[in-house]
Protein backbone atom coordinates (compact mmCIF):
# COMPACT_ATOMS: atom_id res chain seq x y z
CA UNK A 1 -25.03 -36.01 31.65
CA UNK A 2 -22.74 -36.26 34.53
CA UNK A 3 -19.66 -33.03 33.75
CA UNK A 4 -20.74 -33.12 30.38
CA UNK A 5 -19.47 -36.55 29.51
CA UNK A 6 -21.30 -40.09 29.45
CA UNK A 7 -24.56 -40.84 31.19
CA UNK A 8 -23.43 -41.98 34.79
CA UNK A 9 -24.71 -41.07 37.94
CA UNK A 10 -24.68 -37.64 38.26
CA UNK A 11 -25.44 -38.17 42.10
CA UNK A 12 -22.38 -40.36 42.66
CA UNK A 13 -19.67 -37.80 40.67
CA UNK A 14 -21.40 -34.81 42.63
CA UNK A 15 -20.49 -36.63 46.09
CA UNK A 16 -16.75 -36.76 44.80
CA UNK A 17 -14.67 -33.50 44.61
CA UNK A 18 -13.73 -32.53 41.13
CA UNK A 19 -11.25 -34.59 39.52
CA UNK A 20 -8.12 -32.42 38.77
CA UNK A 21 -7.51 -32.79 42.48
CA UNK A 22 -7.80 -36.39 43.25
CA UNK A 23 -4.91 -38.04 44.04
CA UNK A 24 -3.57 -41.77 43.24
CA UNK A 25 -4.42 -43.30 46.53
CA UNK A 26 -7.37 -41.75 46.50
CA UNK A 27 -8.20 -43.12 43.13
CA UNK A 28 -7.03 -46.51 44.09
CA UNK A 29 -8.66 -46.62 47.57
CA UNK A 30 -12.02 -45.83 46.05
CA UNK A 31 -11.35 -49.09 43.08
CA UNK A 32 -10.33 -51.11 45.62
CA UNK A 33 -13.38 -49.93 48.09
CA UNK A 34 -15.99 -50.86 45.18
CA UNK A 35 -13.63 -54.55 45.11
CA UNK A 36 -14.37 -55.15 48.38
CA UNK A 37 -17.98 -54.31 48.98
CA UNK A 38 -19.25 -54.77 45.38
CA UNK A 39 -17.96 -57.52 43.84
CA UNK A 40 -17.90 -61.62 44.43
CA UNK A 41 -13.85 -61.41 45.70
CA UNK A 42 -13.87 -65.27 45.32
CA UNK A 43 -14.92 -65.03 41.52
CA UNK A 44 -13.20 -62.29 40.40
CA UNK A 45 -9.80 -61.94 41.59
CA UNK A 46 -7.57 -58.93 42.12
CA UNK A 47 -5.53 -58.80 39.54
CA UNK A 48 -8.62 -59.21 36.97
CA UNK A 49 -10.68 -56.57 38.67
CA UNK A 50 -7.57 -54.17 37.71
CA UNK A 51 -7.15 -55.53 34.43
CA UNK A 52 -10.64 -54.42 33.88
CA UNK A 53 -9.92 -51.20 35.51
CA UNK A 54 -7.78 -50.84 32.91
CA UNK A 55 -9.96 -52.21 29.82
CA UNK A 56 -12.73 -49.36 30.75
CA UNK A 57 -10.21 -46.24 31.56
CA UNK A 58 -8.89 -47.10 27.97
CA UNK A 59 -11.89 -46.96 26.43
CA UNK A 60 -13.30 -43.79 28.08
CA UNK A 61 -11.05 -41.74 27.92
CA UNK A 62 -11.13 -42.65 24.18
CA UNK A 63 -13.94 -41.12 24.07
CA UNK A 64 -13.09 -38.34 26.00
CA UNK A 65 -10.22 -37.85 23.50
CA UNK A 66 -13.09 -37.51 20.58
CA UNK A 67 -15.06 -35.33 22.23
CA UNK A 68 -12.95 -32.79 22.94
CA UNK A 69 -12.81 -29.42 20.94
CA UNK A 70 -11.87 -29.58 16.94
CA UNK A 71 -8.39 -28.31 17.72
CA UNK A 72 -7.28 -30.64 20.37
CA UNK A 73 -9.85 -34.17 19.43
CA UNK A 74 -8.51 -36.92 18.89
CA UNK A 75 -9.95 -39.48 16.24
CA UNK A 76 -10.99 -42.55 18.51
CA UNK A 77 -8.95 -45.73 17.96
CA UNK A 78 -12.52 -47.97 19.15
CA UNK A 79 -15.44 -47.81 17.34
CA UNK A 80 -17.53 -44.59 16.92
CA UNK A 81 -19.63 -44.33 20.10
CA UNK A 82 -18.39 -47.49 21.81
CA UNK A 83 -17.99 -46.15 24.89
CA UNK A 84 -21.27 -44.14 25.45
CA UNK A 85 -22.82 -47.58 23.99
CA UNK A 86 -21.06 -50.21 26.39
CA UNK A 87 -22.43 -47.44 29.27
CA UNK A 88 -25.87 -48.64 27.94
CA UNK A 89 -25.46 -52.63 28.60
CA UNK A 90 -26.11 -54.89 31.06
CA UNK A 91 -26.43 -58.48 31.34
CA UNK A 92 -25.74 -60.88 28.19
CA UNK A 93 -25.79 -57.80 26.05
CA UNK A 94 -23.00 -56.20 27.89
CA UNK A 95 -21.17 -59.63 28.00
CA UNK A 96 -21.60 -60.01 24.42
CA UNK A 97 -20.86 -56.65 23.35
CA UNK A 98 -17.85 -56.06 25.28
CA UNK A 99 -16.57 -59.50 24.16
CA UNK A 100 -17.24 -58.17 20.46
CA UNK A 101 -15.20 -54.71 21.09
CA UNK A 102 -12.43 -56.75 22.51
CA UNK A 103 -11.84 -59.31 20.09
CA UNK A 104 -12.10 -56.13 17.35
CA UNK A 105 -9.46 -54.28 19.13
CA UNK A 106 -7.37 -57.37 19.99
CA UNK A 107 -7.38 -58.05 16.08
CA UNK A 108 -3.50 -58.97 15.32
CA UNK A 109 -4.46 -58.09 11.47
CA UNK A 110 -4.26 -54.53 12.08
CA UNK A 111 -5.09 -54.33 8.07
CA UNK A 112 -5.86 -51.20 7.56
CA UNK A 113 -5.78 -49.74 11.12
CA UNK A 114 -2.32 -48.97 12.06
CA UNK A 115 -3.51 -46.89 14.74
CA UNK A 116 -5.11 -50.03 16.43
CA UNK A 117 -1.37 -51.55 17.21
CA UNK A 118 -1.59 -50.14 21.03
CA UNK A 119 -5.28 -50.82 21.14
CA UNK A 120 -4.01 -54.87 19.88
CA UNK A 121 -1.78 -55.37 22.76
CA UNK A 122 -3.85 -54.32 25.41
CA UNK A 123 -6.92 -56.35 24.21
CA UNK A 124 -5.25 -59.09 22.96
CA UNK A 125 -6.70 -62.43 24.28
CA UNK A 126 -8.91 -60.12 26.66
CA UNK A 127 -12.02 -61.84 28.10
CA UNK A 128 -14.82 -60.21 30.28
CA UNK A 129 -15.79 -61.54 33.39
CA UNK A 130 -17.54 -64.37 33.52
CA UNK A 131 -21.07 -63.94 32.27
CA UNK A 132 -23.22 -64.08 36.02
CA UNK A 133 -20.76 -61.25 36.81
CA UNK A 134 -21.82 -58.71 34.19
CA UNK A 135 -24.02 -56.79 37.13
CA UNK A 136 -20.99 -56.06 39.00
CA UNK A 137 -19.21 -54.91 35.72
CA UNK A 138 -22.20 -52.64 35.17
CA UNK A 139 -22.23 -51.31 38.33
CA UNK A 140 -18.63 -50.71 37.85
CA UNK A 141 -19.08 -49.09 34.61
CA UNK A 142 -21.62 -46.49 35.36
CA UNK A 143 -20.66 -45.80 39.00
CA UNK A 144 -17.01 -45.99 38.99
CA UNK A 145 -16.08 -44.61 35.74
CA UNK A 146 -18.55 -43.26 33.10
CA UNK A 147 -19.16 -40.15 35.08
CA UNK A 148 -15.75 -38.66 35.74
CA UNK A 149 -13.76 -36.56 33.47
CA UNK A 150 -10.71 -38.99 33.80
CA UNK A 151 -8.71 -36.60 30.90
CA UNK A 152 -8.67 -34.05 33.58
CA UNK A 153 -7.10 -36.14 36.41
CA UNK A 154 -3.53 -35.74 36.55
CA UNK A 155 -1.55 -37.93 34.80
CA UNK A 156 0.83 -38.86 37.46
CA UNK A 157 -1.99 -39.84 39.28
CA UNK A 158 -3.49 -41.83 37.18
CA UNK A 159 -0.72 -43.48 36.16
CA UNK A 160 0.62 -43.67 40.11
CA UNK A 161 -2.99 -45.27 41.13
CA UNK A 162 -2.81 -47.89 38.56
CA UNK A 163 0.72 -49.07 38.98
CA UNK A 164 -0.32 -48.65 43.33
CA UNK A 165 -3.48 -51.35 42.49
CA UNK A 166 -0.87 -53.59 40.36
CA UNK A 167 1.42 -53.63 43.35
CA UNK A 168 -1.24 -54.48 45.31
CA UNK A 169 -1.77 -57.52 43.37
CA UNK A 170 1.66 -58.97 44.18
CA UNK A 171 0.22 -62.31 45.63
CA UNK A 172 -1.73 -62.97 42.14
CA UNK A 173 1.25 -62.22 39.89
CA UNK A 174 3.45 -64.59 42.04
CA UNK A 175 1.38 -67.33 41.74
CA UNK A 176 1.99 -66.97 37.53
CA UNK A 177 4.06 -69.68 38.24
CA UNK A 178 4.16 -70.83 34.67
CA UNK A 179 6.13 -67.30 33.01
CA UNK A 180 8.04 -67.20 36.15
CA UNK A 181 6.54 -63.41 36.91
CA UNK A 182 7.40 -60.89 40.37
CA UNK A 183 7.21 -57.62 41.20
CA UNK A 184 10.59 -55.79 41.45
CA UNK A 185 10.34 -53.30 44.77
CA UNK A 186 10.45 -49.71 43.06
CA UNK A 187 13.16 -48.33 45.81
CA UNK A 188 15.40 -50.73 44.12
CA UNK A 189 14.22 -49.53 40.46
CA UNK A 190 14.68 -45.69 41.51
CA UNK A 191 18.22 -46.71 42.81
CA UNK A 192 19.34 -48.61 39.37
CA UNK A 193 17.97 -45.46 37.56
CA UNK A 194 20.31 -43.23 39.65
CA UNK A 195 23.25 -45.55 38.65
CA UNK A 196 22.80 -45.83 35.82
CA UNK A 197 22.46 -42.15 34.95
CA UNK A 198 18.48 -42.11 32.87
CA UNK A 199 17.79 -38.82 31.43
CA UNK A 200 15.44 -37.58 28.57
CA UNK A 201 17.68 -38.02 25.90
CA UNK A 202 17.95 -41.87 26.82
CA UNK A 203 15.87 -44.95 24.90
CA UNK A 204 15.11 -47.84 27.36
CA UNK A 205 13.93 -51.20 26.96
CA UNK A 206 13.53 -54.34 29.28
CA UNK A 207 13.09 -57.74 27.23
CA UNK A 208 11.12 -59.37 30.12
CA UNK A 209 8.98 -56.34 30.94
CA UNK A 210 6.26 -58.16 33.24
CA UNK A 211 4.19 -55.05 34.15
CA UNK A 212 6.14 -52.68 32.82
CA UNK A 213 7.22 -51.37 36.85
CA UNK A 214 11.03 -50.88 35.41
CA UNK A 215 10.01 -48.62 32.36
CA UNK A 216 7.83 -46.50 34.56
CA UNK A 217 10.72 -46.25 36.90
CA UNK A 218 12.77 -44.99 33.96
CA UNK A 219 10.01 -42.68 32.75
CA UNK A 220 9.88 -40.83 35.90
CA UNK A 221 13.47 -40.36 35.80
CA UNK A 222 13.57 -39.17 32.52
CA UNK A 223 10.42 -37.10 33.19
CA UNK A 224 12.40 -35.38 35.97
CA UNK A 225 14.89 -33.21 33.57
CA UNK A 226 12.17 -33.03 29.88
CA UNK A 227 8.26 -32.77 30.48
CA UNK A 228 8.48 -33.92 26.61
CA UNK A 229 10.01 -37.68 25.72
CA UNK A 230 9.10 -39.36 22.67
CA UNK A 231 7.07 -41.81 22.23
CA UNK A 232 10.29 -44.03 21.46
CA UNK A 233 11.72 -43.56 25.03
CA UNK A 234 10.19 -46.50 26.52
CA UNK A 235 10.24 -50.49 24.93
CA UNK A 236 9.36 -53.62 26.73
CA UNK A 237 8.41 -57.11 25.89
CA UNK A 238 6.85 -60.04 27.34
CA UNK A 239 5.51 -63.64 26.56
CA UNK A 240 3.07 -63.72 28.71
CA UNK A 241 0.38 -61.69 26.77
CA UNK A 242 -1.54 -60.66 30.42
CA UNK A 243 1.88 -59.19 31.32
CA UNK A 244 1.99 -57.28 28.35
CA UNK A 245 -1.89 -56.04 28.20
CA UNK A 246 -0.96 -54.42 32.34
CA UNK A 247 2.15 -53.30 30.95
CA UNK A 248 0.78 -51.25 27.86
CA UNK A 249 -1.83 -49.84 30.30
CA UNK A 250 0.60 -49.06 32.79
CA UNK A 251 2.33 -46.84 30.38
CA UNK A 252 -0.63 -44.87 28.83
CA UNK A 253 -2.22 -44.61 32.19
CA UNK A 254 1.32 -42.80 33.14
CA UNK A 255 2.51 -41.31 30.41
CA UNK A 256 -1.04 -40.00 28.46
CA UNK A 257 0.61 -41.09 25.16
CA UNK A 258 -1.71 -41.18 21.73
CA UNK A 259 -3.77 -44.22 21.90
CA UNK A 260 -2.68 -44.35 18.01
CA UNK A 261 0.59 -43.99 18.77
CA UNK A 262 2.51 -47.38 17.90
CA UNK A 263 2.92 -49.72 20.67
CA UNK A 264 5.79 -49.87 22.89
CA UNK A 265 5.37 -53.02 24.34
CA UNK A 266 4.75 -56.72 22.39
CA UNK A 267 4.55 -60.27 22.96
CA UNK A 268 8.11 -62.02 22.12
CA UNK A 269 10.07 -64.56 23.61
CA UNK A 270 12.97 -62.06 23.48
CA UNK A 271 15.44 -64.58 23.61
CA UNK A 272 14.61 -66.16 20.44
CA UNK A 273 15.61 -62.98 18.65
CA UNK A 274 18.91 -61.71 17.72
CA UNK A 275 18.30 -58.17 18.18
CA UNK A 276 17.13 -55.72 21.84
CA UNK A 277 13.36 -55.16 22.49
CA UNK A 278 13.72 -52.58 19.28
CA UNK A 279 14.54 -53.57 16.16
CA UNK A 280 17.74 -51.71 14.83
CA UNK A 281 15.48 -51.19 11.48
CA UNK A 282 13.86 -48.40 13.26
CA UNK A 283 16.16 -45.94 13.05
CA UNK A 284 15.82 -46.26 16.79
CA UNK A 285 18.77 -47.51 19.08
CA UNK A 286 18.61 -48.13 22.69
CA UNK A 287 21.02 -46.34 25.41
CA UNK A 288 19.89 -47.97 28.41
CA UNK A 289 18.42 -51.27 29.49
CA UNK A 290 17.08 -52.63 32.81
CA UNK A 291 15.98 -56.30 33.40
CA UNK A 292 14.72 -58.56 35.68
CA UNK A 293 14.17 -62.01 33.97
CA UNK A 294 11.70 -64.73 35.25
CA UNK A 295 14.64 -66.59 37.68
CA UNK A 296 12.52 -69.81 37.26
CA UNK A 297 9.41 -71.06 35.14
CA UNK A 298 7.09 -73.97 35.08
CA UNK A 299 6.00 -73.24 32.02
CA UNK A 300 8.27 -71.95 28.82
CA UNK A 301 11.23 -73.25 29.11
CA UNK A 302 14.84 -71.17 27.73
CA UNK A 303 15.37 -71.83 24.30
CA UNK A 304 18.21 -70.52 22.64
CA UNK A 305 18.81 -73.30 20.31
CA UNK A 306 18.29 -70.24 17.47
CA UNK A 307 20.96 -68.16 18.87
CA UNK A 308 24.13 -69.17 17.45
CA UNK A 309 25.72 -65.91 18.17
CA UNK A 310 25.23 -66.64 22.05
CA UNK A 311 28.29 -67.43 24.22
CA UNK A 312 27.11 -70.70 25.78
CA UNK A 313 23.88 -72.64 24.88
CA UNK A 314 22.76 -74.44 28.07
CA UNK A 315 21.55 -72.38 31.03
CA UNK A 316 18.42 -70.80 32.86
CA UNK A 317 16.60 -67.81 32.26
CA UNK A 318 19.11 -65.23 33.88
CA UNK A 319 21.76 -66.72 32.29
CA UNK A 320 20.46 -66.14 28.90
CA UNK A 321 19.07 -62.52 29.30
CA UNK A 322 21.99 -61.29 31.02
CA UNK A 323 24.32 -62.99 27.48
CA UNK A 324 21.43 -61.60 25.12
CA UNK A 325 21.86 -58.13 26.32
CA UNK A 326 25.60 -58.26 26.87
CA UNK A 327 25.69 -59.60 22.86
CA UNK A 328 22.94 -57.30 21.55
CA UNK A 329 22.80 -53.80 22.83
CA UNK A 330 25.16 -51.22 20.60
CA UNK A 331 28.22 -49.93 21.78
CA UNK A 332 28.19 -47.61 24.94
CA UNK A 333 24.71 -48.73 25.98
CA UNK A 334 24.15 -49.05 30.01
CA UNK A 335 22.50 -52.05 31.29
CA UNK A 336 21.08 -53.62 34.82
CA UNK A 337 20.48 -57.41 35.07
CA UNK A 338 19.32 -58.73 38.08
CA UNK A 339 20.30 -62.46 38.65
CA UNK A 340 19.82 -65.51 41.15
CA UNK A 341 22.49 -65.70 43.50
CA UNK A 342 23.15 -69.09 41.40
CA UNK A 343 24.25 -67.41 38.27
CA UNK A 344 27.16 -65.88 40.24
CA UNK A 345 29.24 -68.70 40.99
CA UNK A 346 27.42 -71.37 38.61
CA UNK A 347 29.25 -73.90 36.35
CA UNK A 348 28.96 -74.60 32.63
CA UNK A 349 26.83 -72.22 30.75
CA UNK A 350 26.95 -69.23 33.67
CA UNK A 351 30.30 -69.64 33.97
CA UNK A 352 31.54 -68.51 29.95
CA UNK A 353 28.63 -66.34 30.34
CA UNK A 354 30.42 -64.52 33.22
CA UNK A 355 34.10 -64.52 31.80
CA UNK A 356 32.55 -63.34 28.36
CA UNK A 357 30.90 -60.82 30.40
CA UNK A 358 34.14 -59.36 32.19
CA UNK A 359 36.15 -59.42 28.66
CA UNK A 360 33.35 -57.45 26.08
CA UNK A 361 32.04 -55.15 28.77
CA UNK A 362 32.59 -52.97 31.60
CA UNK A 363 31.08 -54.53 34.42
CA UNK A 364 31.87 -51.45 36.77
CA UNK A 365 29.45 -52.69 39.68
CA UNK A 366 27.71 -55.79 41.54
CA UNK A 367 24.52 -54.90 44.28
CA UNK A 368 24.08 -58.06 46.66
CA UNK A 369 20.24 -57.14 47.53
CA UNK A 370 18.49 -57.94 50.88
CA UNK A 371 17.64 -61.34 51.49
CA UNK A 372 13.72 -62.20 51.36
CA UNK A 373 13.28 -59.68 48.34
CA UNK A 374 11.95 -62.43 46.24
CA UNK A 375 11.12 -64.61 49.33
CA UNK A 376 8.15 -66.67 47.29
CA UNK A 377 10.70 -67.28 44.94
CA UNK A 378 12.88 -68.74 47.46
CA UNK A 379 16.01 -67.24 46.59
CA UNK A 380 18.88 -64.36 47.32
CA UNK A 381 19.54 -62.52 44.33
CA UNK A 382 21.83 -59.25 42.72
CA UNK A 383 22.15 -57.09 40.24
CA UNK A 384 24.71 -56.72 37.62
CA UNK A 385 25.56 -53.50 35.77
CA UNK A 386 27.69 -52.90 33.27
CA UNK A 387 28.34 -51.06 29.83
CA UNK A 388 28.23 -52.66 26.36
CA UNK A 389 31.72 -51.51 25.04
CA UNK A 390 34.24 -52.91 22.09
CA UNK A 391 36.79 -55.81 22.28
CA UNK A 392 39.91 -54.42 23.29
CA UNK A 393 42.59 -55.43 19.85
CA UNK A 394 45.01 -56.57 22.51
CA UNK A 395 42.81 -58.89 24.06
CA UNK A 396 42.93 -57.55 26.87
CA UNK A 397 39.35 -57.93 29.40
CA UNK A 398 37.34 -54.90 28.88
CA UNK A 399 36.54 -54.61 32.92
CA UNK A 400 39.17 -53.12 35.02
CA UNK A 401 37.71 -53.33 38.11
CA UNK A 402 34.16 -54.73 39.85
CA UNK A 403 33.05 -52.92 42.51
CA UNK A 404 30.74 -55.06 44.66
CA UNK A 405 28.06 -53.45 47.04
CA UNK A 406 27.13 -55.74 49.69
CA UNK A 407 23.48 -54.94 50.92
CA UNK A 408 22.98 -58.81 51.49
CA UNK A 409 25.07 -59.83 54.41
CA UNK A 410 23.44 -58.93 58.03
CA UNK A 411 20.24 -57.56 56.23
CA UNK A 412 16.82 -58.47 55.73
CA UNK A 413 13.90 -57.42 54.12
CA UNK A 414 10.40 -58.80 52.22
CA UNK A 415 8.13 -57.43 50.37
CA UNK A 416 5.03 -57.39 53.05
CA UNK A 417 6.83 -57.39 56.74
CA UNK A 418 9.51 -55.37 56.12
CA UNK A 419 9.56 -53.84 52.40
CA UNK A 420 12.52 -51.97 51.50
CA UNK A 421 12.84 -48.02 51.20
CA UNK A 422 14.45 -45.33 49.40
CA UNK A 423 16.48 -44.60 52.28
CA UNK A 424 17.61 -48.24 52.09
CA UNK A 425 19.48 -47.79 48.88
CA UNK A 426 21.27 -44.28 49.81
CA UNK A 427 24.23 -45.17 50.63
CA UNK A 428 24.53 -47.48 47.92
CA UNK A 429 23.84 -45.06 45.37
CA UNK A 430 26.68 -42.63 46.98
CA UNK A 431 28.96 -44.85 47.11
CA UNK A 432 28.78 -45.61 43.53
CA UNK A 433 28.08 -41.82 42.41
CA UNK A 434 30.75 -39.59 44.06
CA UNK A 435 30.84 -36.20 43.22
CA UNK A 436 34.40 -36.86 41.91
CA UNK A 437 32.54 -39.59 39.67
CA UNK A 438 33.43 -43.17 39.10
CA UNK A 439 37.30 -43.03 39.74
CA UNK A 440 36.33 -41.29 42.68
CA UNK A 441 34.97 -45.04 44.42
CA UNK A 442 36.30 -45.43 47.99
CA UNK A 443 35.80 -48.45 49.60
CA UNK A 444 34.16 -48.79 53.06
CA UNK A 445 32.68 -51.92 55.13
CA UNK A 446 29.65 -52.22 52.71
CA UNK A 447 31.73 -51.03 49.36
CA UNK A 448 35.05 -53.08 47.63
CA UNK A 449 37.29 -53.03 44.30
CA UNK A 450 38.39 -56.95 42.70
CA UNK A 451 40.77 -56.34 39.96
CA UNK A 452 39.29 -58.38 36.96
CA UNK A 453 42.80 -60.19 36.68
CA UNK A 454 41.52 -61.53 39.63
CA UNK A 455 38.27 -62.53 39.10
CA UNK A 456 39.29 -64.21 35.98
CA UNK A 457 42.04 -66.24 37.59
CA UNK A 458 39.34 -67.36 40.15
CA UNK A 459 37.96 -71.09 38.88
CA UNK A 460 34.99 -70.58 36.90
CA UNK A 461 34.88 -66.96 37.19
CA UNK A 462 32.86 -66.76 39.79
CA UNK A 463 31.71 -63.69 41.08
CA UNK A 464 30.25 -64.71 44.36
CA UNK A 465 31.66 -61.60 46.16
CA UNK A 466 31.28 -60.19 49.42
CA UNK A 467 32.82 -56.92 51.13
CA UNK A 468 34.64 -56.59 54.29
CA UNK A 469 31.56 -57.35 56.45
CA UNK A 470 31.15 -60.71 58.32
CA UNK A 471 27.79 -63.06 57.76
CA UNK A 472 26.16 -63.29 61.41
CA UNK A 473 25.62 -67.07 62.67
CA UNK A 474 22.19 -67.05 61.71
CA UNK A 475 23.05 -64.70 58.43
CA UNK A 476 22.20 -67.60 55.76
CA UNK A 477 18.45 -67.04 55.14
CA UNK A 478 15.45 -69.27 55.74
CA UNK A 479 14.80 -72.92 55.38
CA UNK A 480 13.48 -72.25 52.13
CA UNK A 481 15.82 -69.97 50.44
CA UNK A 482 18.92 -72.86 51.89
CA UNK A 483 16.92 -75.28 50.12
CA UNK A 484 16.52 -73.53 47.21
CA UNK A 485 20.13 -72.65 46.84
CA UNK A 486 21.23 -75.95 47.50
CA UNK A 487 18.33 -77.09 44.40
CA UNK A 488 20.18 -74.42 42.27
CA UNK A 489 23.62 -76.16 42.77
CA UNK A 490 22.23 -79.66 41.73
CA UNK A 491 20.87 -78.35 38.59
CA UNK A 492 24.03 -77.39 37.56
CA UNK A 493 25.64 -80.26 38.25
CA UNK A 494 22.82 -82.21 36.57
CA UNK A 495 23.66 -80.03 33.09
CA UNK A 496 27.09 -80.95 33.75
CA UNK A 497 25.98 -84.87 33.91
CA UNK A 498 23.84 -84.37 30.90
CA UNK A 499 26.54 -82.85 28.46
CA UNK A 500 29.28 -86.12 30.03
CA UNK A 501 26.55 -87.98 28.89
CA UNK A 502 26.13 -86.87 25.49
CA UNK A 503 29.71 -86.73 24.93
CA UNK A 504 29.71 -90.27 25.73
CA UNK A 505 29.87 -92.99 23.12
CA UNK A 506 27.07 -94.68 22.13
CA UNK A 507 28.27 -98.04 22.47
């Protein structure tokens, strides 16, 4: 019995040093080592070799959980000995046997087991590999995992490993094409938290959660000022159940939350629902949200054709998440939307969206990010942050003034060549934080103030706003991002031909 827990290889865990040291690149390196040299690559891809990471830490240190001491055990949310069993398997019996502990956890009944609600998202729809691969997952079980003490591994670690390996998986989450998903660069996550001032006493939620990178972000920031949050501080959701399965892992792997705790993450199509990611029945209200929507889908289309309390009822993705936030969070709640380029200056639908926008919240600043962020999505994109406040009696437009950071014009950046850094976002985050706070703003080359009297005397509203810096000649990004901009445009103009057209007579 390999440091007194499971059966594995007590050779392999003596060969590693003991686990309260090891470190999150270490961790990752060493998953990603057993990838490379262990498993068919071609069959298995990245992103489901992590997933499975994932599946197996949850379930062992499950166990661990029970087998600690009376005064600290945990009752296991899996089946009695499930772990120390699965250990035992290879072959068809470990296929079937792990398929049979995943559909029991993934049970959406939950009758009786309210403790399973975690253990339901992150096994819901779960498959094991492929059935010729069950030697590999074997391997991987009793080589990789069952004989470590992962409880005593730092939990920043293991939560800064896992989210490491889902970064590395960028290319595979991309090409989820049809729930439009990305990964959002955490420099720009770290800055938004800074801006938006997350502490410990805050509740956040993102609607379109994807893996969960933005409520980590937030975690850590809370984490900073409390070593103790609630288990209420985080919410996401998703509709892409994969997304949500990495996201709920991504969470307990970082924060060490009760595995019978309820879930803070579920499978919604957010924007069919009238209220944030929590449901004001709770008791629980959120302070703070942070969102970055699928831009485009080939899959699920918008449908909002239940939301009668939106502003405007045609429109992309963006569009509606930045309306259903605006309309739904409480009074005095911060938020950070990131949108296509598009939704800036956009006609019909984006365009009430935006003057709505200005006149029921304060939309106190605009970040124009690098170009080639989102380069496989072909597109330039911002972020838009603002706080949910009250209609002013006289009518007048809630925004005074929108400060607009331009980080777009003259710079650069992608996610593999050239990612973008902490330092990247420093003097943005000055420049909207001065120590004499926000009526403190100065403006500079990078940094400038547009009264909202006249942004909403611009036609449409439109909010595609620069600084005081110049574009360079060759300043208007790549073929494909032109192209894609340009494909943006017509689809607005085609929503514009399609509501003429209805309007029309029928005769």
């Amino acid at each position: 019995m390999a440091n007194g827990l499971g059966r594995g290889n007590g050779a392999a865990a003596a060969s590693v040093r003991p686990e309260k040291f090891w470190t999150s690149d270490e961790i990752a390196d060493r998953f990603w080592k057993f990838y490379r040299e262990e498993t068919s690559t071609r069959a298995i891809t990245r992103l489901q070799f992590v997933e499975h990471v994932g599946y197996l830490l949850f379930l062992k240190l499950d166990h661990e959980r029970a087998q600690r001491s009376a005064r600290f055990a945990h009752p296991p949310v899996a089946p009695a000995g499930a772990w120390p069993d699965l250990a035992l398997l290879s072959g068809d019996a470990l296929h079937t046997g792990l398929t049979r502990l995943m559909d029991e956890l993934g049970d959406q009944s939950l009758t009786g087991r309210p403790d399973r609600q975690t253990a339901s998202v992150v096994f819901r729809d779960a498959q094991p590999w492929d059935l010729d691969r069950m030697a590999e997952l074997n391997k991987l079980i009793v080589e990789q995992i069952d004989p470590y003490q992962w409880l005593t591994v730092r939990q920043a670690e293991l939560g800064g490993a896992f989210s490491r390996m889902l970064r590395d998986c960028r290319d595979d989450i991309d090409r989820k094409i049809d729930t439009g998903q990305t990964l959002t660069p955490l420099p720009i996550l770290n800055a938004i938290t800074k801006v938006l001032g997350v502490g410990p006493e805050d509740i956040v939620i993102d609607p379109a959660c994807g893996t969960g990178t933005t409520l980590i972000a937030a975690y850590n920031a809370m984490l900073a000022a409390n070593q103790q949050l609630p288990p209420t501080a985080l919410a996401g959701a998703d509709l892409d159940a994969q997304m949500c399965r990495l996201a709920m892992l991504n969470i307990l792997l970082h924060t060490g939350r009760p595995f019978a705790a309820p879930a803070s993450v579920r499978l919604a199509d957010t924007l069919k629902l009238k209220t944030p990611v929590i449901r004001s029945g709770t008791g629980v209200v959120p302070t703070v949200a942070i969102c970055n929507p699928p831009f485009k889908s080939n899959g699920v289309q918008p449908d909002a054709t239940m939301r009668d309390d939106f502003w405007a009822y045609r429109g992309n993705f963006p569009t509606n998440f930045l309306q259903h936030l605006a309309i739904t969070l409480p009074q005095g709640a911060r938020a950070a939307v990131f949108v296509p380029d598009g939704v800036l200056f956009g006609g019909g639908a984006a365009a009430t969206v935006r003057e709505n926008l200005l006149k029921n919240c304060d939309v106190h600043t605009l970040l124009r990010l690098p170009t080639g962020l989102f380069h496989r999505k072909g597109v330039r994109s911002s972020i838009l942050f603002f706080t949910k406040s009250a209609p002013k009696p006289n009518g007048e437009p809630v925004t005074r003034h929108l400060w607009v950071y331009d980080a777009q014009t003259g710079n650069h950046h992608t996610d593999t060549g050239n990612p973008v850094t902490e330092a990247d976002f420093e003097d943005f985050v000055a420049s909207c934080l001065p120590e004499g706070g926000l009526s403190a703003r100065t403006e500079s080359t990078r940094f400038r103030r547009y009264p909202v009297e006249e942004l909403l005397a611009h036609p449409k509203t439109s909010l595609n706003l620069k600084a005081y810096l110049t574009p360079e000649l060759g300043d208007f990004g790549s073929p494909k991002e032109i192209a894609s901009d340009v494909a943006d445009r017509l689809d607005e103009a085609a929503a514009h031909f399609r509501q003429v057209a209805e309007a029309l007579p029928g005769q």
